[in-house]
Protein backbone atom coordinates (compact mmCIF):
# COMPACT_ATOMS: atom_id res chain seq x y z
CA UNK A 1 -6.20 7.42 71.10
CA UNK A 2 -5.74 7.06 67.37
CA UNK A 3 -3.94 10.40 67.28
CA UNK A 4 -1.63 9.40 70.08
CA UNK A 5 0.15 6.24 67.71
CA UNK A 6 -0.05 8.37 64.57
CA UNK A 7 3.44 8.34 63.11
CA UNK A 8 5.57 11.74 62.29
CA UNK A 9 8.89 10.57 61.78
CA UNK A 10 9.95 6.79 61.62
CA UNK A 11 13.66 5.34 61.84
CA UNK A 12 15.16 1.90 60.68
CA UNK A 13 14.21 -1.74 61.25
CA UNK A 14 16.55 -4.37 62.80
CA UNK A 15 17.08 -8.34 61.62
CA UNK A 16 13.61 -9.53 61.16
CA UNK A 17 11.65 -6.58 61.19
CA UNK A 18 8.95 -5.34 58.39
CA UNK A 19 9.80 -1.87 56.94
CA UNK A 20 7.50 0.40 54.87
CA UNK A 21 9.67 3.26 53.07
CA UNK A 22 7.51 6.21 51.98
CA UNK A 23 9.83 7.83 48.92
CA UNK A 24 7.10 10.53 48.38
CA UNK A 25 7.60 14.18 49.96
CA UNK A 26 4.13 13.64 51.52
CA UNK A 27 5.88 11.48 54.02
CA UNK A 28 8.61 13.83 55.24
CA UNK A 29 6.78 16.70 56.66
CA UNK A 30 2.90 16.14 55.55
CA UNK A 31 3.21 17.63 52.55
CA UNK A 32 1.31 16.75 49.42
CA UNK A 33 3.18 16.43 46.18
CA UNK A 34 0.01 16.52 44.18
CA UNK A 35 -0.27 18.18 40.52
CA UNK A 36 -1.67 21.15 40.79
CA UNK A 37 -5.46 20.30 40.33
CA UNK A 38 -7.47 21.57 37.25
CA UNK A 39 -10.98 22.56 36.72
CA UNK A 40 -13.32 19.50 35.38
CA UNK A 41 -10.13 17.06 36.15
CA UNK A 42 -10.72 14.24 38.67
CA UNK A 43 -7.32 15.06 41.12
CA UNK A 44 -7.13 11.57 41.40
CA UNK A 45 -5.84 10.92 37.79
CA UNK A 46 -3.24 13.63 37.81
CA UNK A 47 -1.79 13.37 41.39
CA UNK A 48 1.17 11.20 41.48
CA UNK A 49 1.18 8.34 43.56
CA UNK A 50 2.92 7.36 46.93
CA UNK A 51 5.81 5.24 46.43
CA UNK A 52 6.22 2.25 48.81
CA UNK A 53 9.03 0.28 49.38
CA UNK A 54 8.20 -2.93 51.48
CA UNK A 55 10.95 -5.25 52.65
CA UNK A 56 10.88 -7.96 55.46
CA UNK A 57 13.61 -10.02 57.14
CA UNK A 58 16.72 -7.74 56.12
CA UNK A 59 19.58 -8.98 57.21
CA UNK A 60 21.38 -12.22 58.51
CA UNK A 61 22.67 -12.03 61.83
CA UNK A 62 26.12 -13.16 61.00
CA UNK A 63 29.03 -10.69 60.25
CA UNK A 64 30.06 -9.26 58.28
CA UNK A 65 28.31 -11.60 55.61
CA UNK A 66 25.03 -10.06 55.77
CA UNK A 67 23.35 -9.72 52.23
CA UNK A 68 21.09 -7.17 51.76
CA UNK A 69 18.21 -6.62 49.23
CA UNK A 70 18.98 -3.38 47.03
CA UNK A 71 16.28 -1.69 45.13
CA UNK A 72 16.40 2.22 43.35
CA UNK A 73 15.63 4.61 40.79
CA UNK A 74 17.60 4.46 37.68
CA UNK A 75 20.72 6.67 38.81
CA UNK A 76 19.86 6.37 42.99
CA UNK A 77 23.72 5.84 43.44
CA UNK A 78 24.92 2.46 45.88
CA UNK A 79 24.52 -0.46 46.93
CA UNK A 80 24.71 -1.36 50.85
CA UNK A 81 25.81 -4.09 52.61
CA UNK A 82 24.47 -4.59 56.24
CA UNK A 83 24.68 -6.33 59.52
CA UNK A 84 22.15 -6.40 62.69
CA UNK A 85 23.44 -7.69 65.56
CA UNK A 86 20.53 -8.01 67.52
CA UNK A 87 21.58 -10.44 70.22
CA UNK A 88 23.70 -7.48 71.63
CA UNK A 89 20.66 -5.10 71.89
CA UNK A 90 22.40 -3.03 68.97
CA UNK A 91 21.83 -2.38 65.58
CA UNK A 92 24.79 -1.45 63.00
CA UNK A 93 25.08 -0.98 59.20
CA UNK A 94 28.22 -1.33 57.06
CA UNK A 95 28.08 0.32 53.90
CA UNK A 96 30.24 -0.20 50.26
CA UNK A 97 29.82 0.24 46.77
CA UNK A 98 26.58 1.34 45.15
CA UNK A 99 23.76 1.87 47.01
CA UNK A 100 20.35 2.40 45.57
CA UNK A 101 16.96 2.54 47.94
CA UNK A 102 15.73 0.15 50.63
CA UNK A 103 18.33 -1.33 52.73
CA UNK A 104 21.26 1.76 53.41
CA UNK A 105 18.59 4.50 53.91
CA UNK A 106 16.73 1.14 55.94
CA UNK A 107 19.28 0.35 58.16
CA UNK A 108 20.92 3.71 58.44
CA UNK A 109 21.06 7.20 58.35
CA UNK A 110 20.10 8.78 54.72
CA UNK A 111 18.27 10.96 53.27
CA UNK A 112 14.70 8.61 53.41
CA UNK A 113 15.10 7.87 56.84
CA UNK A 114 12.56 9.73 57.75
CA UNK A 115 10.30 8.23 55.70
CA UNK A 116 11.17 4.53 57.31
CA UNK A 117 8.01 3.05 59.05
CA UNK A 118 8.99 0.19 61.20
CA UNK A 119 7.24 -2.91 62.77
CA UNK A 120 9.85 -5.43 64.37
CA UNK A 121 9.53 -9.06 64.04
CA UNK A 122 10.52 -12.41 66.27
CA UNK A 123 14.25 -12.16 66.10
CA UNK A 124 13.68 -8.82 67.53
CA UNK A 125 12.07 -10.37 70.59
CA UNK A 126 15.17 -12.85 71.33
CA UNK A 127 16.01 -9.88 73.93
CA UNK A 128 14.00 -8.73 76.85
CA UNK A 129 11.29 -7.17 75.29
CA UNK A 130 12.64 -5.96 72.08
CA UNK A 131 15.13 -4.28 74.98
CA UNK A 132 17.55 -3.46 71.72
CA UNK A 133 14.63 -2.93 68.86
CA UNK A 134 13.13 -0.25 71.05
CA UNK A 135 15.87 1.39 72.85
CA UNK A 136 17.82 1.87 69.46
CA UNK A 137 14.71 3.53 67.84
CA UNK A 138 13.53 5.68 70.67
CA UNK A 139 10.40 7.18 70.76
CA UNK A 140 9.84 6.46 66.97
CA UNK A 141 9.28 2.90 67.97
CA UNK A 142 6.08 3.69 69.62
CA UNK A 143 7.27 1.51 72.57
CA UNK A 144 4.64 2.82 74.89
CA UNK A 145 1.83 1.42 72.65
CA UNK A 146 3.48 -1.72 72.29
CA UNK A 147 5.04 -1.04 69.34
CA UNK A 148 1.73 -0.44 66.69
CA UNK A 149 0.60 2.87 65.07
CA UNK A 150 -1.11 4.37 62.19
CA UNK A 151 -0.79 6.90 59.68
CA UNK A 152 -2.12 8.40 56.87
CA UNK A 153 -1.02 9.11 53.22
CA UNK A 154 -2.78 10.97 50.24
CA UNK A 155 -6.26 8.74 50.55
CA UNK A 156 -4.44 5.63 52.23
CA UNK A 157 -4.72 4.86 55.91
CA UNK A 158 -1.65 2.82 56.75
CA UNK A 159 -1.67 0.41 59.51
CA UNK A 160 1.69 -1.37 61.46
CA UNK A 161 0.86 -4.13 63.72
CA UNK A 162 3.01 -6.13 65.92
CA UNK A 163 2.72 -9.83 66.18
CA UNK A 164 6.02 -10.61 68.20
CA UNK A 165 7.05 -13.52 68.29
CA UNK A 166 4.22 -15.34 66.65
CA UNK A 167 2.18 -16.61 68.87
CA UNK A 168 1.27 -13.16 70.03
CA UNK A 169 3.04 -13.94 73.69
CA UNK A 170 4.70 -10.90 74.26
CA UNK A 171 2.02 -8.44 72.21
CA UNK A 172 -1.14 -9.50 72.76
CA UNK A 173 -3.22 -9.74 68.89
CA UNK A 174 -6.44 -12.12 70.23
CA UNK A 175 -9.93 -10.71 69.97
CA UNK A 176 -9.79 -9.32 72.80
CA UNK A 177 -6.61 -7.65 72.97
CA UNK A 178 -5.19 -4.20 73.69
CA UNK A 179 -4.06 -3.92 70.28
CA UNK A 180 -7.00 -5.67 68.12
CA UNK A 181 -9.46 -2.75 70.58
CA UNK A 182 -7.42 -0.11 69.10
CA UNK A 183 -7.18 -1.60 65.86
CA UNK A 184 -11.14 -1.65 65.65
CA UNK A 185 -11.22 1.81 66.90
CA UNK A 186 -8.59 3.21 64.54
CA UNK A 187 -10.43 1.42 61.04
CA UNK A 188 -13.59 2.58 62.39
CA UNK A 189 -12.09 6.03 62.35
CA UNK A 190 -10.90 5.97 58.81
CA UNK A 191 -13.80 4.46 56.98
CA UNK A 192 -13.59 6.17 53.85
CA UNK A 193 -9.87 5.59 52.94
CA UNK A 194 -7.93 2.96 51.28
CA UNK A 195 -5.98 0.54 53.99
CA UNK A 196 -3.14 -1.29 53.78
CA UNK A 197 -1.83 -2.87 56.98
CA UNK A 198 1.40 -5.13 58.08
CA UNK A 199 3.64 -7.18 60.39
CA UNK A 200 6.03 -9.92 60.51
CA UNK A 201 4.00 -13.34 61.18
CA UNK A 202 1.97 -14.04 58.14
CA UNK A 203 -1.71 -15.72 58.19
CA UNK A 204 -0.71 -17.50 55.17
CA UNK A 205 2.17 -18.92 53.76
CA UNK A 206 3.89 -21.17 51.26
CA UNK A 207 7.02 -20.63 53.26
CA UNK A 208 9.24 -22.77 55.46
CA UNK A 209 7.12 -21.40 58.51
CA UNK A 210 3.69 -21.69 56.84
CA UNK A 211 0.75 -19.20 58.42
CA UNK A 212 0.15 -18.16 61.74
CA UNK A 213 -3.62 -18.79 63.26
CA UNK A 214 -2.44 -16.00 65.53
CA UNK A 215 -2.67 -13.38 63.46
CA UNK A 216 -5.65 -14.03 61.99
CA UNK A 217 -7.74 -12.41 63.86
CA UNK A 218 -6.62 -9.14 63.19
CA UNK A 219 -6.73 -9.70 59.53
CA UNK A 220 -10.84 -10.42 60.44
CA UNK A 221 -10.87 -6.95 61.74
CA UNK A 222 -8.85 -5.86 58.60
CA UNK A 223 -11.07 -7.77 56.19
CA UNK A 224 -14.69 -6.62 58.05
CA UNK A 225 -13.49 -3.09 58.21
CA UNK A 226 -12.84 -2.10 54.45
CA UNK A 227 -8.89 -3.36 54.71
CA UNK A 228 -6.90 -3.93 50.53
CA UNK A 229 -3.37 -5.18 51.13
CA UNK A 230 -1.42 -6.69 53.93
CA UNK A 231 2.19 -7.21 53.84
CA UNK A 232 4.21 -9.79 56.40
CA UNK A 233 7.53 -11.35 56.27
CA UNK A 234 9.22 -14.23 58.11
CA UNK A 235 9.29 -16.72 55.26
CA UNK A 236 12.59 -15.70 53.51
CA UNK A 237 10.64 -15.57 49.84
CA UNK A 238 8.52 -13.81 47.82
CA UNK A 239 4.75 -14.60 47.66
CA UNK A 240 1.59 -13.13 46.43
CA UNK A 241 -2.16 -14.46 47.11
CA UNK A 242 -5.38 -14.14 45.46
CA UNK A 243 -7.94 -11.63 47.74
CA UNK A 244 -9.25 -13.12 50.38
CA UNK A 245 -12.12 -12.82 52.60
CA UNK A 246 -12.27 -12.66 56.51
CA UNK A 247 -12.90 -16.08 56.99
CA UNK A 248 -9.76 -16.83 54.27
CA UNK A 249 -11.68 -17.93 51.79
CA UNK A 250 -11.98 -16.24 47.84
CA UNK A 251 -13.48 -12.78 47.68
CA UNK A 252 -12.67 -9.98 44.79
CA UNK A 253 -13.35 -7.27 46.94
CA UNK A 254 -11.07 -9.36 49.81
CA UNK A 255 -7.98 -8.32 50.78
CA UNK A 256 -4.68 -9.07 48.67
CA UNK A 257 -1.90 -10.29 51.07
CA UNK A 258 2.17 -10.01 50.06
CA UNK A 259 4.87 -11.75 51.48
CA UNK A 260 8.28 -9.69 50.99
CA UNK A 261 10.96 -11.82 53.14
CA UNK A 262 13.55 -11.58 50.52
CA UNK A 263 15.31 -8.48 51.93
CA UNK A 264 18.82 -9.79 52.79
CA UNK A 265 18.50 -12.53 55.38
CA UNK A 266 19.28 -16.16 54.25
CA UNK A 267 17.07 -17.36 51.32
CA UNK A 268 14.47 -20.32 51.13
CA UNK A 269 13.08 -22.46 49.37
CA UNK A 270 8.98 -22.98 48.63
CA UNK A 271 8.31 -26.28 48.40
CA UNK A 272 4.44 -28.20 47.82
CA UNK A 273 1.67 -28.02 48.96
CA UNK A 274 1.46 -24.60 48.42
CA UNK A 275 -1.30 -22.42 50.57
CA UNK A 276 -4.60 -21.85 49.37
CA UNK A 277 -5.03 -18.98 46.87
CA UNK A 278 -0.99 -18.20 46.35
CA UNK A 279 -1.15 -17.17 43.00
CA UNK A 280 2.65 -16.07 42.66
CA UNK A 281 5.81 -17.57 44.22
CA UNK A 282 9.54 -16.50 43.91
CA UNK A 283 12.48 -18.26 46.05
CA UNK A 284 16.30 -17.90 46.30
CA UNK A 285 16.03 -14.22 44.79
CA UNK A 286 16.36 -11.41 47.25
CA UNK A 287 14.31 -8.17 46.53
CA UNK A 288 11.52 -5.84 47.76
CA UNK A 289 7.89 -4.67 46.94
CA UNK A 290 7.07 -1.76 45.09
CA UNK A 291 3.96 0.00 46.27
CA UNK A 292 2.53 2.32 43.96
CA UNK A 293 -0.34 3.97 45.80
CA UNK A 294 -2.99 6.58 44.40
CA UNK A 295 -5.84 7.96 46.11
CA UNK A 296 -8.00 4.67 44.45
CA UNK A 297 -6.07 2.31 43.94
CA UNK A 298 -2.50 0.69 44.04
CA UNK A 299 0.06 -1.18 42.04
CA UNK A 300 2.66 -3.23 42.68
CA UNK A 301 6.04 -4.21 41.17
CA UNK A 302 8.45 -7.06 43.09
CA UNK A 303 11.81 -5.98 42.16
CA UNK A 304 14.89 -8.13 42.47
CA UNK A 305 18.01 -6.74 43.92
CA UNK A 306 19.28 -6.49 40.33
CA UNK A 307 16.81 -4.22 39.28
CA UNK A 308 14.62 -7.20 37.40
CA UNK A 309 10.92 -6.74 37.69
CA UNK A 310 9.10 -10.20 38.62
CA UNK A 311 5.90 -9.79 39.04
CA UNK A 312 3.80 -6.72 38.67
CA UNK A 313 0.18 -5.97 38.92
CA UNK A 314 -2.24 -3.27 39.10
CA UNK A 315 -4.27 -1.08 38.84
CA UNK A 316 -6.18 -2.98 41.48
CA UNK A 317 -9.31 -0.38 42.99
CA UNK A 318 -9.37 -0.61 46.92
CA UNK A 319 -12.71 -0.82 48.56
């Protein structure tokens, strides 16, 4: 069953949705872009690491001023400007000027679209069943599954989840749901590897929204079966925790959650009381997360659409 959701080839995200860009070769065609391994040399301190790029919440539904987070190499070339229009069951991208990674090659065709993992959010759901999210994406949406894979990447096992609308209406995500079974099932199968899952509605949050109790029950699963990072959205901000254990409380070896809702859609601000264990907060700044992942362990850079780092971290070992 596992095998069946396994991603190949992912396309672009709409309004709301989380997106995971892979910028490694090993997510194009399963290649590995490893240094050649030497004899008496651990591989795992000479092979280069996975590079993710994690943005939520991309664009404003308002044409044509939709901002749009813009993150690159030194020398990646443009930057895009985007609109989602997802009330019409479409999905449409405008591009101009210099464009460097997430959102062009997000929310169009480019050279990393292939390497685009997808999970759609609420705003996604304000038609028929994510009619437009799915239709537009095709098969690469994983509709038949309800929208949630997995995949694996040099030592990771990478896990997108689907929480709707938020109160997990539409897809199921209670204990004893279609896609909490399979999500058992598929960390059970992957024991040994490093696991970083995400979706839209977080558990926790500083945010506007604040957390979802709804999806907390598949970070339990996450948290009892070996999971390191979770990413959500829907809070237009930036916001990193402290690791945290299946029952939410402290833990070192607990899971370190990110929220990256800064990726073009209208900003917001964070305002006290802030949730338990936030340990880093950015508002009003757009910008994505950079994932740095080796077979190990992982670090992580939040970059500003100007190019600023502002706030980094790492290397942090995964269980």
């Amino acid at each position: 069953m596992t095998s069946r959701r396994r991603l190949n080839a992912s396309s672009v995200a709409a309004a709301c949705a989380l997106v995971c860009l892979l910028l490694s070769e090993i997510a194009v065609a399963g290649t590995s872009s490893a240094a050649p391994q030497r004899p008496g040399v651990d591989p795992a301190r000479v092979a280069s690491p996975v590079i993710v790029v994690a943005a939520g919440d991309i664009a404003r539904c308002a044409p044509p001023n939709c901002a749009a987070a813009a993150y690159g190499p030194p020398g990646a070339g443009q930057r895009p400007g985007a609109s989602v229009d997802h009330g019409r069951q479409s999905v449409r991208a405008r591009y101009a000027g210099r464009v460097q990674v997430a959102v062009r090659e997000v929310l169009g065709s480019g050279r990393f679209r292939g390497r685009t993992r997808p999970t759609p959010g609420n705003h996604e759901y304000l038609t028929k069943d994510a009619g437009g999210y799915f239709r537009y994406f095709g098969k690469q949406a994983h509709r038949r599954h309800d929208g949630y894979y997995s995949f694996n990447v040099r030592g990771w096992h990478v896990v997108a989840l689907n929480s709707s609308d938020g109160s997990c209406s539409q897809v199921r995500c209670g204990p004893r749901s279609a896609q909490v079974r399979w999500l058992r099932r598929d960390l059970d199968d992957h024991k040994r590897r490093c696991t970083l899952a995400y979706w839209h509605h977080p558990p926790w949050s500083s945010g506007e929204h604040g957390g979802y109790t709804t999806t907390r029950t598949m970070w339990r699963v996450l948290a009892r079966g070996g999971g390191d990072v979770v990413l959500n959205g829907h809070d237009h901000n930036y916001e990193r925790f402290a690791p945290r254990a299946a029952n939410g409380s402290a833990a070192a070896r607990g899971i370190r959650q990110f929220i990256v809702g800064a990726g073009g859609g209208g900003l917001r601000s964070i305002t006290k009381p802030y949730a338990s264990l936030s340990r880093k907060r950015i508002d009003h700044r757009y910008g994505v997360l950079r994932l740095a992942l080796r077979p190990r362990s992982y670090n992580f850079r939040f970059i500003s659409a100007g190019g600023r780092v502002l706030d980094r971290g790492g290397r942090f070992r995964c269980h």
